[in-house]
PDB file of N, CA and C in Angstrom:
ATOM      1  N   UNK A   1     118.331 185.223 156.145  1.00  0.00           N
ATOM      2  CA  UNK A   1     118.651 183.806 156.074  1.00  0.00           C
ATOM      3  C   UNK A   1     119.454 183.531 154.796  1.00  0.00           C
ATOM      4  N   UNK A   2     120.295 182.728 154.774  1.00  0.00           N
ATOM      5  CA  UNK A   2     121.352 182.330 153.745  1.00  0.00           C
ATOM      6  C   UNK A   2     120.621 181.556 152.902  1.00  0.00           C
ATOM      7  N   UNK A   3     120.409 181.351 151.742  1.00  0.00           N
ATOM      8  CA  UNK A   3     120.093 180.658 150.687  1.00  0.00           C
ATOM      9  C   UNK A   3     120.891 179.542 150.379  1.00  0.00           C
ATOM     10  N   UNK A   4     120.248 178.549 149.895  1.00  0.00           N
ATOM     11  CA  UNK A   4     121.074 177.197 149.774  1.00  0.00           C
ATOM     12  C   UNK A   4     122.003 177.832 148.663  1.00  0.00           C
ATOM     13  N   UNK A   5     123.373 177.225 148.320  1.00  0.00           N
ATOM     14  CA  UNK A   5     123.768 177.705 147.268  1.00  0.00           C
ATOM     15  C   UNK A   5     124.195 176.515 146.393  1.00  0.00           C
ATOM     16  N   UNK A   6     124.394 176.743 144.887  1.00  0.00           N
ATOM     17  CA  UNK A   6     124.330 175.515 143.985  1.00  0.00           C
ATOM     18  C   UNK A   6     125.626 176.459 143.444  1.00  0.00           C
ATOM     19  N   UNK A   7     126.571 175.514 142.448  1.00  0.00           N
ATOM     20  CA  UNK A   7     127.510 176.287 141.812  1.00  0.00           C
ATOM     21  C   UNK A   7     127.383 175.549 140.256  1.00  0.00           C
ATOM     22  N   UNK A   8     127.233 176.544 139.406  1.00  0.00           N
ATOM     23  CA  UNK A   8     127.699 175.606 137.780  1.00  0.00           C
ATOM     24  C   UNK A   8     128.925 174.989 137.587  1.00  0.00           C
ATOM     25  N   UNK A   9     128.979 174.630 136.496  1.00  0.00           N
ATOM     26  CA  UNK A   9     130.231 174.063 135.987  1.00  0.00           C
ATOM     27  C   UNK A   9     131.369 175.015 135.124  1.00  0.00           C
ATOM     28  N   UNK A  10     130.273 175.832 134.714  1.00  0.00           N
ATOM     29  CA  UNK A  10     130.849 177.033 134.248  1.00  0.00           C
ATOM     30  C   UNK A  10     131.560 178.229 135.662  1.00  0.00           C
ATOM     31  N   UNK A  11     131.178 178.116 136.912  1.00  0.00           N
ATOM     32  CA  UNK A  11     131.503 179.083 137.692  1.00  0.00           C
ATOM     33  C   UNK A  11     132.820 178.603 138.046  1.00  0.00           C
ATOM     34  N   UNK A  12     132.587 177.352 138.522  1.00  0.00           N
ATOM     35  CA  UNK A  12     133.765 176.479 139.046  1.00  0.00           C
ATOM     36  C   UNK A  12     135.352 176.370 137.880  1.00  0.00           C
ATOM     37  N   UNK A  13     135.097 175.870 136.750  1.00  0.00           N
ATOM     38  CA  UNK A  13     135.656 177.059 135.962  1.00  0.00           C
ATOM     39  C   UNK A  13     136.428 178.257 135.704  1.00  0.00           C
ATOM     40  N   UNK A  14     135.564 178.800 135.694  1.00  0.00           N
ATOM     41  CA  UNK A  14     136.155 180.237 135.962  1.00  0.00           C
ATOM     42  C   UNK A  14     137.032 180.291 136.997  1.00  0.00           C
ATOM     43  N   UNK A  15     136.483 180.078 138.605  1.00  0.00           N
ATOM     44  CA  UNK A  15     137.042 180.195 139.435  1.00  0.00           C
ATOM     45  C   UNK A  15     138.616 179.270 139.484  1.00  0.00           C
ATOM     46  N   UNK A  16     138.803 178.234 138.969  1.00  0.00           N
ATOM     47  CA  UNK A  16     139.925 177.284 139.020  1.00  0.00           C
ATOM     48  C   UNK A  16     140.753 177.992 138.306  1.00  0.00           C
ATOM     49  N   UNK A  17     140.435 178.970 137.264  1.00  0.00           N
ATOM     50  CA  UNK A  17     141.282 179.437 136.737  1.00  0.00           C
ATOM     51  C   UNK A  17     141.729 181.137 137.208  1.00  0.00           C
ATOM     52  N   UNK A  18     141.371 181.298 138.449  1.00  0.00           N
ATOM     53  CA  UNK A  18     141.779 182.048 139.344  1.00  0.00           C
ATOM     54  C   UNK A  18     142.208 182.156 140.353  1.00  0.00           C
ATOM     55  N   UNK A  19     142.142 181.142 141.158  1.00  0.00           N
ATOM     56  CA  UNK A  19     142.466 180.904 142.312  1.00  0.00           C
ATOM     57  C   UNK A  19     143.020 179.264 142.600  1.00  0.00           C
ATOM     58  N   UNK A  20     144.095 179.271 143.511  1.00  0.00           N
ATOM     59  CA  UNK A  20     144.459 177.771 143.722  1.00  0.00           C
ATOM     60  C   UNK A  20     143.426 177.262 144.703  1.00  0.00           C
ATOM     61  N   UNK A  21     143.029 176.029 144.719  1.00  0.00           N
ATOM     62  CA  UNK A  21     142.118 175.534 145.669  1.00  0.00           C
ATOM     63  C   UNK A  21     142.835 175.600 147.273  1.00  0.00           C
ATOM     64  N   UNK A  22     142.242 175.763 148.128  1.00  0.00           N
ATOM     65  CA  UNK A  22     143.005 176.392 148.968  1.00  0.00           C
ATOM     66  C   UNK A  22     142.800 174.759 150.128  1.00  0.00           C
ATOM     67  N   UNK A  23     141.975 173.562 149.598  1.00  0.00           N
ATOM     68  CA  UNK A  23     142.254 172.462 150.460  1.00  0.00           C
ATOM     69  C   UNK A  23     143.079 171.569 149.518  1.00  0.00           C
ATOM     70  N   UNK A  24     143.176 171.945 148.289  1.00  0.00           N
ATOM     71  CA  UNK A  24     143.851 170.708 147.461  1.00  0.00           C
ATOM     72  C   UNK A  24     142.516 169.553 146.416  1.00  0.00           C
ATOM     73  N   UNK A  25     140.857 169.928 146.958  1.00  0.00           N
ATOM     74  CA  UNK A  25     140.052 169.293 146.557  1.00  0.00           C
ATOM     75  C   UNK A  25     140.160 169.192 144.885  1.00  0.00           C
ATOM     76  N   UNK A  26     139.893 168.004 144.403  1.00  0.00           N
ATOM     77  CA  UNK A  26     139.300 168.467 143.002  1.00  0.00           C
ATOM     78  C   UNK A  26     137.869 169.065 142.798  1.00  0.00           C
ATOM     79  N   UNK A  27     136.826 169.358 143.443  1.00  0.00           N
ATOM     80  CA  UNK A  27     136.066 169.644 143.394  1.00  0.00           C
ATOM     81  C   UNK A  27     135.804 171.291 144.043  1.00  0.00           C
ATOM     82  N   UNK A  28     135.627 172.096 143.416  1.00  0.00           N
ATOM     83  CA  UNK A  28     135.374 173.452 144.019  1.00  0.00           C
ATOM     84  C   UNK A  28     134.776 173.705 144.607  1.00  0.00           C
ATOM     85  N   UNK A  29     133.376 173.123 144.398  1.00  0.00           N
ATOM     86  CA  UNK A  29     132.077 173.318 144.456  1.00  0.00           C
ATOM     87  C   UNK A  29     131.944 174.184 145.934  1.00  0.00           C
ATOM     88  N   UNK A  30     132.117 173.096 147.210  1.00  0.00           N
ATOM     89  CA  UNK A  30     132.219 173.205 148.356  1.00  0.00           C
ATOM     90  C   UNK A  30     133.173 174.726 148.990  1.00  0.00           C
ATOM     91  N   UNK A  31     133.846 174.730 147.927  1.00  0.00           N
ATOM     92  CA  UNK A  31     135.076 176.140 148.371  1.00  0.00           C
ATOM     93  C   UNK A  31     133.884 177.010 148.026  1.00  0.00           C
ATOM     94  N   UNK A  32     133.610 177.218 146.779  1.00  0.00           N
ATOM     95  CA  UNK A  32     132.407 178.854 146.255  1.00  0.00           C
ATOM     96  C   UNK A  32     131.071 178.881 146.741  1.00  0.00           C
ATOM     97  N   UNK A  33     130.863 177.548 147.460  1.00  0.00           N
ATOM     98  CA  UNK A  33     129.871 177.490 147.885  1.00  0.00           C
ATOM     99  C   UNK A  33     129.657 178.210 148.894  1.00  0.00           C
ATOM    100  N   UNK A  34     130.863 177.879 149.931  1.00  0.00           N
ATOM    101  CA  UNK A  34     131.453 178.402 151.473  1.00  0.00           C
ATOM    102  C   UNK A  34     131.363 179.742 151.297  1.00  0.00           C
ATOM    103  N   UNK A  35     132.243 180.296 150.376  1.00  0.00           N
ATOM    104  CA  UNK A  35     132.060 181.843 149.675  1.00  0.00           C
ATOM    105  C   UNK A  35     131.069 182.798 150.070  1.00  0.00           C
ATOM    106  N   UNK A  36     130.755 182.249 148.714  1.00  0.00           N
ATOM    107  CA  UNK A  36     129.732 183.215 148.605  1.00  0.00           C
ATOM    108  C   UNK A  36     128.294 182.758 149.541  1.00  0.00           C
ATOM    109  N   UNK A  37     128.234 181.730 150.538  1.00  0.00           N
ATOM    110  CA  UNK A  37     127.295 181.621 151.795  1.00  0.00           C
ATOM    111  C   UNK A  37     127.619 182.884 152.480  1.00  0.00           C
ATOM    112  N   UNK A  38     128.810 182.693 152.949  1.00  0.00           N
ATOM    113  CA  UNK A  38     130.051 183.697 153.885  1.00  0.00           C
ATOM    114  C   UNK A  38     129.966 185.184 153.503  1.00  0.00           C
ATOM    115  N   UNK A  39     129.858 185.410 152.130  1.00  0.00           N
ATOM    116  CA  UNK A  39     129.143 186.740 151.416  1.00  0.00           C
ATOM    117  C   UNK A  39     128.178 187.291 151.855  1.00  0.00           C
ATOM    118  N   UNK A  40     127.259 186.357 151.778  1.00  0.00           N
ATOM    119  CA  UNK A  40     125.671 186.392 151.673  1.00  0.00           C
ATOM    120  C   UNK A  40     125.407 187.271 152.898  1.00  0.00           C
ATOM    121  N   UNK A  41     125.793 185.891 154.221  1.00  0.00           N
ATOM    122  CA  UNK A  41     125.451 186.720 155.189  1.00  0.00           C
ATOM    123  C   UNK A  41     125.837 187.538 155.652  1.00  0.00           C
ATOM    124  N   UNK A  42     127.061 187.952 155.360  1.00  0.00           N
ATOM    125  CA  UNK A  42     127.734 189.240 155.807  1.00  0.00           C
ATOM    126  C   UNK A  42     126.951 190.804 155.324  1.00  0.00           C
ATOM    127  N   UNK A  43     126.192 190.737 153.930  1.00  0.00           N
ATOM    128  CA  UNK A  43     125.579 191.255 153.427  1.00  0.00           C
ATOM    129  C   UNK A  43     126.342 192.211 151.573  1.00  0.00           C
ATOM    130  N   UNK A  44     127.359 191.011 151.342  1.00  0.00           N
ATOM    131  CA  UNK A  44     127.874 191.655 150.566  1.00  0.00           C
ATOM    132  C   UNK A  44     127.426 191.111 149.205  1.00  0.00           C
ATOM    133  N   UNK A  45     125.936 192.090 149.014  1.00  0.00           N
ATOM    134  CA  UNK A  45     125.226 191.564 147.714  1.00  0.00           C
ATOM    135  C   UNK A  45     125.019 192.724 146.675  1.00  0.00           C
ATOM    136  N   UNK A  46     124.963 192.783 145.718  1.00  0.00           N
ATOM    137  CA  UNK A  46     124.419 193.957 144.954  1.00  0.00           C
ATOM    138  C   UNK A  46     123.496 193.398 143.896  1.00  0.00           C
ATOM    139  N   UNK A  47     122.595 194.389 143.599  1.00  0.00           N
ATOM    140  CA  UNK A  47     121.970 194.191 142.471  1.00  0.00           C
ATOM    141  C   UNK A  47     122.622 195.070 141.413  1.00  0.00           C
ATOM    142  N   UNK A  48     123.239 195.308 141.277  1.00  0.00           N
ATOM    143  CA  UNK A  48     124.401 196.360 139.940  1.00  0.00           C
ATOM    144  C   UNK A  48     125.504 195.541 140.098  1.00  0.00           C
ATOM    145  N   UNK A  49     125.603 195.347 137.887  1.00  0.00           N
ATOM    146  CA  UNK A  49     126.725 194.502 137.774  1.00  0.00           C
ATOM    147  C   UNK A  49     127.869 194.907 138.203  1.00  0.00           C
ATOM    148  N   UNK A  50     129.163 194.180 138.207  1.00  0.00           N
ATOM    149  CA  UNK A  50     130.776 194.903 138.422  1.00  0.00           C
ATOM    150  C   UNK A  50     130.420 196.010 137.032  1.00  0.00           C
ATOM    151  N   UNK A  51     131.585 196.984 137.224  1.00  0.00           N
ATOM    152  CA  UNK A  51     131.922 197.505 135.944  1.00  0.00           C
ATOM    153  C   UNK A  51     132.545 196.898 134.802  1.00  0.00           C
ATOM    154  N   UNK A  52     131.897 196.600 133.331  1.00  0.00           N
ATOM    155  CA  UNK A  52     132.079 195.641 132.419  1.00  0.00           C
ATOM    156  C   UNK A  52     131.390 195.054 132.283  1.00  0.00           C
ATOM    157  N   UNK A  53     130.485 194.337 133.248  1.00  0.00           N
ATOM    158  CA  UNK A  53     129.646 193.277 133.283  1.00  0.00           C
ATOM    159  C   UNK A  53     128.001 193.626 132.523  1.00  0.00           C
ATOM    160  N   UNK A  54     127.437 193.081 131.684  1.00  0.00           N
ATOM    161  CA  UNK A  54     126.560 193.221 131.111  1.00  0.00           C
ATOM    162  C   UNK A  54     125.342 193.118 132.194  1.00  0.00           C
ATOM    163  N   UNK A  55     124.553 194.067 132.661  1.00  0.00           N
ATOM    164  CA  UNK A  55     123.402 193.102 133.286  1.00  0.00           C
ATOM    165  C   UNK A  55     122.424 191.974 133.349  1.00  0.00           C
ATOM    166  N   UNK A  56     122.029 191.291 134.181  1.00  0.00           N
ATOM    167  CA  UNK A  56     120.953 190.199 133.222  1.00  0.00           C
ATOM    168  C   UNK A  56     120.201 190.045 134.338  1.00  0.00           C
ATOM    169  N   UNK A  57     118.494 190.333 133.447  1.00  0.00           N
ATOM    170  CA  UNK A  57     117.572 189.900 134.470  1.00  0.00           C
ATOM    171  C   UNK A  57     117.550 188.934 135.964  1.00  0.00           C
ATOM    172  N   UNK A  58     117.524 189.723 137.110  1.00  0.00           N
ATOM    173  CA  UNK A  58     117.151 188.345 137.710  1.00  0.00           C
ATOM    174  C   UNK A  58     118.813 188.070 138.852  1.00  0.00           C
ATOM    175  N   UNK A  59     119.712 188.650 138.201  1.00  0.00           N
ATOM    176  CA  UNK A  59     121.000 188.369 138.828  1.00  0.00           C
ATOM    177  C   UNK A  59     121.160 189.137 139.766  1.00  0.00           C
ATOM    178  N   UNK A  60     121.836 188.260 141.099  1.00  0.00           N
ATOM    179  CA  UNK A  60     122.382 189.177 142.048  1.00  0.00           C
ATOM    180  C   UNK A  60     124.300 188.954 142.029  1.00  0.00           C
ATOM    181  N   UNK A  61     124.455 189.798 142.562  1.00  0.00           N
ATOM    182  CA  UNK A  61     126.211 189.868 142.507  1.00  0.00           C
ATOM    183  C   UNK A  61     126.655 189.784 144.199  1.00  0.00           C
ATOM    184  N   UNK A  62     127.157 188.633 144.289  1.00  0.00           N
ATOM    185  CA  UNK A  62     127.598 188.741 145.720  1.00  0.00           C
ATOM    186  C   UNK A  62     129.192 189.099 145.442  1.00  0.00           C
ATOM    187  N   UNK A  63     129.794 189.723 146.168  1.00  0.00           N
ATOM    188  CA  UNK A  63     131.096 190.260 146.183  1.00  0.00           C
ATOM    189  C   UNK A  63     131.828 189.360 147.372  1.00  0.00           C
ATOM    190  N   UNK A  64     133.250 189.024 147.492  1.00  0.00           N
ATOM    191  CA  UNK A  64     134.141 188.220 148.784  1.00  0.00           C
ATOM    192  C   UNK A  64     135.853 188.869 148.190  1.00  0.00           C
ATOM    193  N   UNK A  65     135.929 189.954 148.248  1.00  0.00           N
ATOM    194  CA  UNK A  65     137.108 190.467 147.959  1.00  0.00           C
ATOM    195  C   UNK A  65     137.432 191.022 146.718  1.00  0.00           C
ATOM    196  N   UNK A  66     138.096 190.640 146.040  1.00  0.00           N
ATOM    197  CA  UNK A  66     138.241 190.801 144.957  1.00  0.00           C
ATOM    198  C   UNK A  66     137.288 190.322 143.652  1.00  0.00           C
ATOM    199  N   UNK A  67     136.648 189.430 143.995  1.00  0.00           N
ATOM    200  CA  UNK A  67     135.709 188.455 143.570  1.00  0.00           C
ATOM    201  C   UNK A  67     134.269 188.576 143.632  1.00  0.00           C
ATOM    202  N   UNK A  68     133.892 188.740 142.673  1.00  0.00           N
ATOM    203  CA  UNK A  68     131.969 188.672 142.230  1.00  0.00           C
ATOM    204  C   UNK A  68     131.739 187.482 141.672  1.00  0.00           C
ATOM    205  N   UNK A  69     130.558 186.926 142.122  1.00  0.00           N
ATOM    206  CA  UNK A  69     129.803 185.974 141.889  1.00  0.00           C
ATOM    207  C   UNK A  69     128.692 186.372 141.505  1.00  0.00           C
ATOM    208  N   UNK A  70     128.248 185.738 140.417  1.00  0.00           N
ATOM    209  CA  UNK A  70     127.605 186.447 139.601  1.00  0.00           C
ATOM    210  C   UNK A  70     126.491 185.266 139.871  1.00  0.00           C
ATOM    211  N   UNK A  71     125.452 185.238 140.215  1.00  0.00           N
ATOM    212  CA  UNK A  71     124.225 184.162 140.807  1.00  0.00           C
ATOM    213  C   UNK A  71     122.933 184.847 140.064  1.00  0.00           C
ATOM    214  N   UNK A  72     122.050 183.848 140.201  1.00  0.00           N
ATOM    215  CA  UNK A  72     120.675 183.431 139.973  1.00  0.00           C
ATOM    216  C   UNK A  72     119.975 183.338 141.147  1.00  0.00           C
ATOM    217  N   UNK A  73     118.822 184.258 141.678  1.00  0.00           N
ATOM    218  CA  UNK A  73     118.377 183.913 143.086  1.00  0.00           C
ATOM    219  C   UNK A  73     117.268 183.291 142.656  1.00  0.00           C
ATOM    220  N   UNK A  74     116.707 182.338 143.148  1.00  0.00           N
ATOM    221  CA  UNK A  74     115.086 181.799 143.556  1.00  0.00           C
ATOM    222  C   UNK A  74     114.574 182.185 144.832  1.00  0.00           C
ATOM    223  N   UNK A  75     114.230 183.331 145.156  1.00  0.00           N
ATOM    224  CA  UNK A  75     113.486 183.782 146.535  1.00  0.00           C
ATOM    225  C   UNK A  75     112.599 182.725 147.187  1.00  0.00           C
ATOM    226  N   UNK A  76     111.711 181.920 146.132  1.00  0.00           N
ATOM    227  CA  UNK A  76     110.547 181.601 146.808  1.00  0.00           C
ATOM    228  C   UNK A  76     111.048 179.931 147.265  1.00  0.00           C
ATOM    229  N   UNK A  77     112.161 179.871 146.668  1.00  0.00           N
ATOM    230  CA  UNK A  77     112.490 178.266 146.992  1.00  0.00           C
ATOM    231  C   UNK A  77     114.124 178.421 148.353  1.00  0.00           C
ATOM    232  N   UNK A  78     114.173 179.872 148.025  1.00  0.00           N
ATOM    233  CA  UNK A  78     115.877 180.578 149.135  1.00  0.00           C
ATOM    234  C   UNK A  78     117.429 179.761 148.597  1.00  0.00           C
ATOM    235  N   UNK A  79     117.241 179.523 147.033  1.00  0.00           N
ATOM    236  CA  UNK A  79     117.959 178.914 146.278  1.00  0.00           C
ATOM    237  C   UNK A  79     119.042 180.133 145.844  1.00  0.00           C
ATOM    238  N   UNK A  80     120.257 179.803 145.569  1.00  0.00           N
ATOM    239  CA  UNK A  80     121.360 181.150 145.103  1.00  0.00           C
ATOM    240  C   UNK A  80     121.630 180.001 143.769  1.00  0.00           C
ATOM    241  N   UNK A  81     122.216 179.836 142.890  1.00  0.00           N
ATOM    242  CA  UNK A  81     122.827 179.747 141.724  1.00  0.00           C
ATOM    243  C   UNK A  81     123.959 180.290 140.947  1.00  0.00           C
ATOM    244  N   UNK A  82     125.207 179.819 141.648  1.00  0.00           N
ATOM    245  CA  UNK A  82     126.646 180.660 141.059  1.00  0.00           C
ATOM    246  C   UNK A  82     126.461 180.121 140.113  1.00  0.00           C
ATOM    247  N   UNK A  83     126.694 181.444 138.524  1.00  0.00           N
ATOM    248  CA  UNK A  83     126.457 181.096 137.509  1.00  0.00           C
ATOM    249  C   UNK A  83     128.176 181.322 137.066  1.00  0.00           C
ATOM    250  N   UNK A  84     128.932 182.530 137.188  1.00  0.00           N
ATOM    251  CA  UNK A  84     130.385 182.505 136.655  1.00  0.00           C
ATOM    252  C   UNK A  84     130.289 183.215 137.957  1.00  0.00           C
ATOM    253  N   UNK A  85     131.792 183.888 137.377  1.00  0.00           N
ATOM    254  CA  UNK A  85     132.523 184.883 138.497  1.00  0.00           C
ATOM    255  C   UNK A  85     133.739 185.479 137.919  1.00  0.00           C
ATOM    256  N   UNK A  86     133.665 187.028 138.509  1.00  0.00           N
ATOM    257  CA  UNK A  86     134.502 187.667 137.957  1.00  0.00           C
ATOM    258  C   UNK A  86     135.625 188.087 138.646  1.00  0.00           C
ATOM    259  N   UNK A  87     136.595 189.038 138.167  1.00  0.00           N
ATOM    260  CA  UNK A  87     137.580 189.212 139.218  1.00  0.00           C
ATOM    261  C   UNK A  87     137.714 190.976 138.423  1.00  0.00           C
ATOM    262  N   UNK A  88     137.251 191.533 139.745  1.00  0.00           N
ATOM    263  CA  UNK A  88     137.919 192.894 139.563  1.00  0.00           C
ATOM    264  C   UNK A  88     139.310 193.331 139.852  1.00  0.00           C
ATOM    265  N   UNK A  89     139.798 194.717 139.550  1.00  0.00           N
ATOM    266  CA  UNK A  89     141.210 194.941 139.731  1.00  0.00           C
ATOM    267  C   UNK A  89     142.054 194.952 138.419  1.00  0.00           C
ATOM    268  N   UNK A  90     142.907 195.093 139.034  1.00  0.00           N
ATOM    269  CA  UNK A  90     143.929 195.551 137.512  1.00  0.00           C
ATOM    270  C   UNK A  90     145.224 194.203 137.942  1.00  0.00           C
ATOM    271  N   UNK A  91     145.135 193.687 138.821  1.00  0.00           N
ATOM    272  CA  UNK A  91     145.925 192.601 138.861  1.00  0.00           C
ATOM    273  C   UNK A  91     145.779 191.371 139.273  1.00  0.00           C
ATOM    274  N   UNK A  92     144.762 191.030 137.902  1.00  0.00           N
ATOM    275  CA  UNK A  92     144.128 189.820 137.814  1.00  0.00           C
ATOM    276  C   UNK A  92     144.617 188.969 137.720  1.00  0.00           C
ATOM    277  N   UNK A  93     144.030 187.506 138.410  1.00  0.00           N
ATOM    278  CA  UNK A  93     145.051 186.209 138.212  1.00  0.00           C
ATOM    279  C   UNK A  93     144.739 185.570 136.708  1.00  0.00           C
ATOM    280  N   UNK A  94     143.978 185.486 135.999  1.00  0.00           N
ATOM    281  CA  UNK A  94     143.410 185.207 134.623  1.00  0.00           C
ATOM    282  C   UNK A  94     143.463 186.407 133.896  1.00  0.00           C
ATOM    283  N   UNK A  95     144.542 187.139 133.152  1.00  0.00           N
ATOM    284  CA  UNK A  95     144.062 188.182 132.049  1.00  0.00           C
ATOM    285  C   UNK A  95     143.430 188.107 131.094  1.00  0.00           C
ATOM    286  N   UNK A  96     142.616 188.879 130.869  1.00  0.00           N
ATOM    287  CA  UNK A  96     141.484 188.653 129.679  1.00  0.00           C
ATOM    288  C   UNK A  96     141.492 188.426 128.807  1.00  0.00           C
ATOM    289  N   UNK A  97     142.602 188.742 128.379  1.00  0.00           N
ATOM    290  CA  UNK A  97     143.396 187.387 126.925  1.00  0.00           C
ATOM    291  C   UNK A  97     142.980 186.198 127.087  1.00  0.00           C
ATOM    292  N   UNK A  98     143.701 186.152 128.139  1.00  0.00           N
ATOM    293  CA  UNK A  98     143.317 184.822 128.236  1.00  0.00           C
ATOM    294  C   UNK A  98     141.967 183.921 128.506  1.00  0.00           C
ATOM    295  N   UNK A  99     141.020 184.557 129.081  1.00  0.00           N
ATOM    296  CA  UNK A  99     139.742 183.943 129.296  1.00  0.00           C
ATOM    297  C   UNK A  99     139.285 184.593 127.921  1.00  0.00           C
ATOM    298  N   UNK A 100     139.741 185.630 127.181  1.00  0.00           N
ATOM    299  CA  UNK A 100     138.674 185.692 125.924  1.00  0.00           C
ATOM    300  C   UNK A 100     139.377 184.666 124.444  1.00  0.00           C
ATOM    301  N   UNK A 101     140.477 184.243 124.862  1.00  0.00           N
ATOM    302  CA  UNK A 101     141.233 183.008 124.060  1.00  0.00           C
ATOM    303  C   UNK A 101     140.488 182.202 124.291  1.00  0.00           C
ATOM    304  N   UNK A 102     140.220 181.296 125.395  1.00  0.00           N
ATOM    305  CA  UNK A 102     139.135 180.269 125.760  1.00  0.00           C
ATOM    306  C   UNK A 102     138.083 180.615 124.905  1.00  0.00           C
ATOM    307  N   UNK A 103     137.319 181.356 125.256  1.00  0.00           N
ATOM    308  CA  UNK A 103     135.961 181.924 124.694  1.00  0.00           C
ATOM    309  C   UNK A 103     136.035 181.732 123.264  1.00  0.00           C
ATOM    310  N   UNK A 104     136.946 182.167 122.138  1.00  0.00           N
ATOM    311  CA  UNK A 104     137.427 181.901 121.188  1.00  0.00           C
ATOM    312  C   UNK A 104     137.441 180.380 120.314  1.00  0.00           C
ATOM    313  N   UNK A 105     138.063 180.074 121.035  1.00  0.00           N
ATOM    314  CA  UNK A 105     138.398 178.687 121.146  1.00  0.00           C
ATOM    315  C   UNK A 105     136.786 177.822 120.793  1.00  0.00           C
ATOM    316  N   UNK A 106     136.289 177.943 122.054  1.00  0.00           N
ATOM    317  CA  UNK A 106     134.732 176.864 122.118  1.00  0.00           C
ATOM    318  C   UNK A 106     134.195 177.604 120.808  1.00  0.00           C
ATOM    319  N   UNK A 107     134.357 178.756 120.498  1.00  0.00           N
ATOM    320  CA  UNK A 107     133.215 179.401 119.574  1.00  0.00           C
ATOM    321  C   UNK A 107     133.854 178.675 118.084  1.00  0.00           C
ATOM    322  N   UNK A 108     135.009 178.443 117.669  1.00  0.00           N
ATOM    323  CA  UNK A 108     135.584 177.833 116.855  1.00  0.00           C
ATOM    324  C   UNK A 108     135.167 176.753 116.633  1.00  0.00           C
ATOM    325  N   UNK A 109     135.225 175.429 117.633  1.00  0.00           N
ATOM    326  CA  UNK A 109     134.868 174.396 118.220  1.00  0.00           C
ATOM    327  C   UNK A 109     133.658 174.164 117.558  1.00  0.00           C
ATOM    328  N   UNK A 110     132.380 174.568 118.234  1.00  0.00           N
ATOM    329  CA  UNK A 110     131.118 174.777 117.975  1.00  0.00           C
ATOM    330  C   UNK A 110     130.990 175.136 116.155  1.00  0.00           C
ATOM    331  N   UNK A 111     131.332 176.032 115.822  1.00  0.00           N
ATOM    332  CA  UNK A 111     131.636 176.306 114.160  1.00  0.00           C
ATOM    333  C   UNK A 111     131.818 174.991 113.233  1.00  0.00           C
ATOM    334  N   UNK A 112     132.852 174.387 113.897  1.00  0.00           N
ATOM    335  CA  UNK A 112     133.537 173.237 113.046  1.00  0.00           C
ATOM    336  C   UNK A 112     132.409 172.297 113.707  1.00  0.00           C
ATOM    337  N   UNK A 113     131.795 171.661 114.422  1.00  0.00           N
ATOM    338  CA  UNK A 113     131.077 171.079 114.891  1.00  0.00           C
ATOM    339  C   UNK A 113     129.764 170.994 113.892  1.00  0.00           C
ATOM    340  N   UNK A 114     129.205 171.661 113.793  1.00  0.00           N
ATOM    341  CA  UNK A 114     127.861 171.837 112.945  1.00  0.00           C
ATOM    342  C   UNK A 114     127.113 172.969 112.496  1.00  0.00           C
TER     343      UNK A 114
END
């Protein structure tokens, strides 16, 4: 059975900065949601991160192409939780410059902040 799925703000995110929305929505939510449902049941889940990816308690990795979704399961409630998402391959639409510039950036941010 498919698990309800929830998406962060942080996944959605990520994902906008990989992919064009493919209805024009401002809202993603509904696109990664569709996803990684569409993942789910197909059976394309792992418990082992992509390569790179740090592990973390508790996470499952649903895969939809090129693309890992990196989730939070709640078994006992059949809850999924897209937390980010990654993009494997060597011809990525976001190079890692560039998402580790971002990353950079907030950590600066936060510094000068307090």
């Amino acid at each position: 059975m498919t698990p309800l799925v929830a998406v962060t703000d942080h996944a959605v995110e990520r994902y906008r900065q990989r992919v064009p929305s493919r209805t024009g929505s401002l809202d993603l939510r509904p696109e990664i949601a569709g996803r990684v449902a569409r993942s789910w049941a197909a059976g394309q889940i792992a418990t082992v991160p992509p390569p790179g990816a740090a592990a973390q308690r508790g996470s499952v990795y649903v895969r939809d192409g090129r693309f890992v979704f990196v989730c939070l399961h709640d078994r006992p409630r059949s809850e999924l939780v897209v937390v980010t998402v990654w993009e494997e391959g060597e011809q990525t639409e976001a190079p890692r410059r560039y998402t580790d510039a971002l990353k950079d950036r907030r950590l600066r941010r936060r510094d000068e902040s307090g």
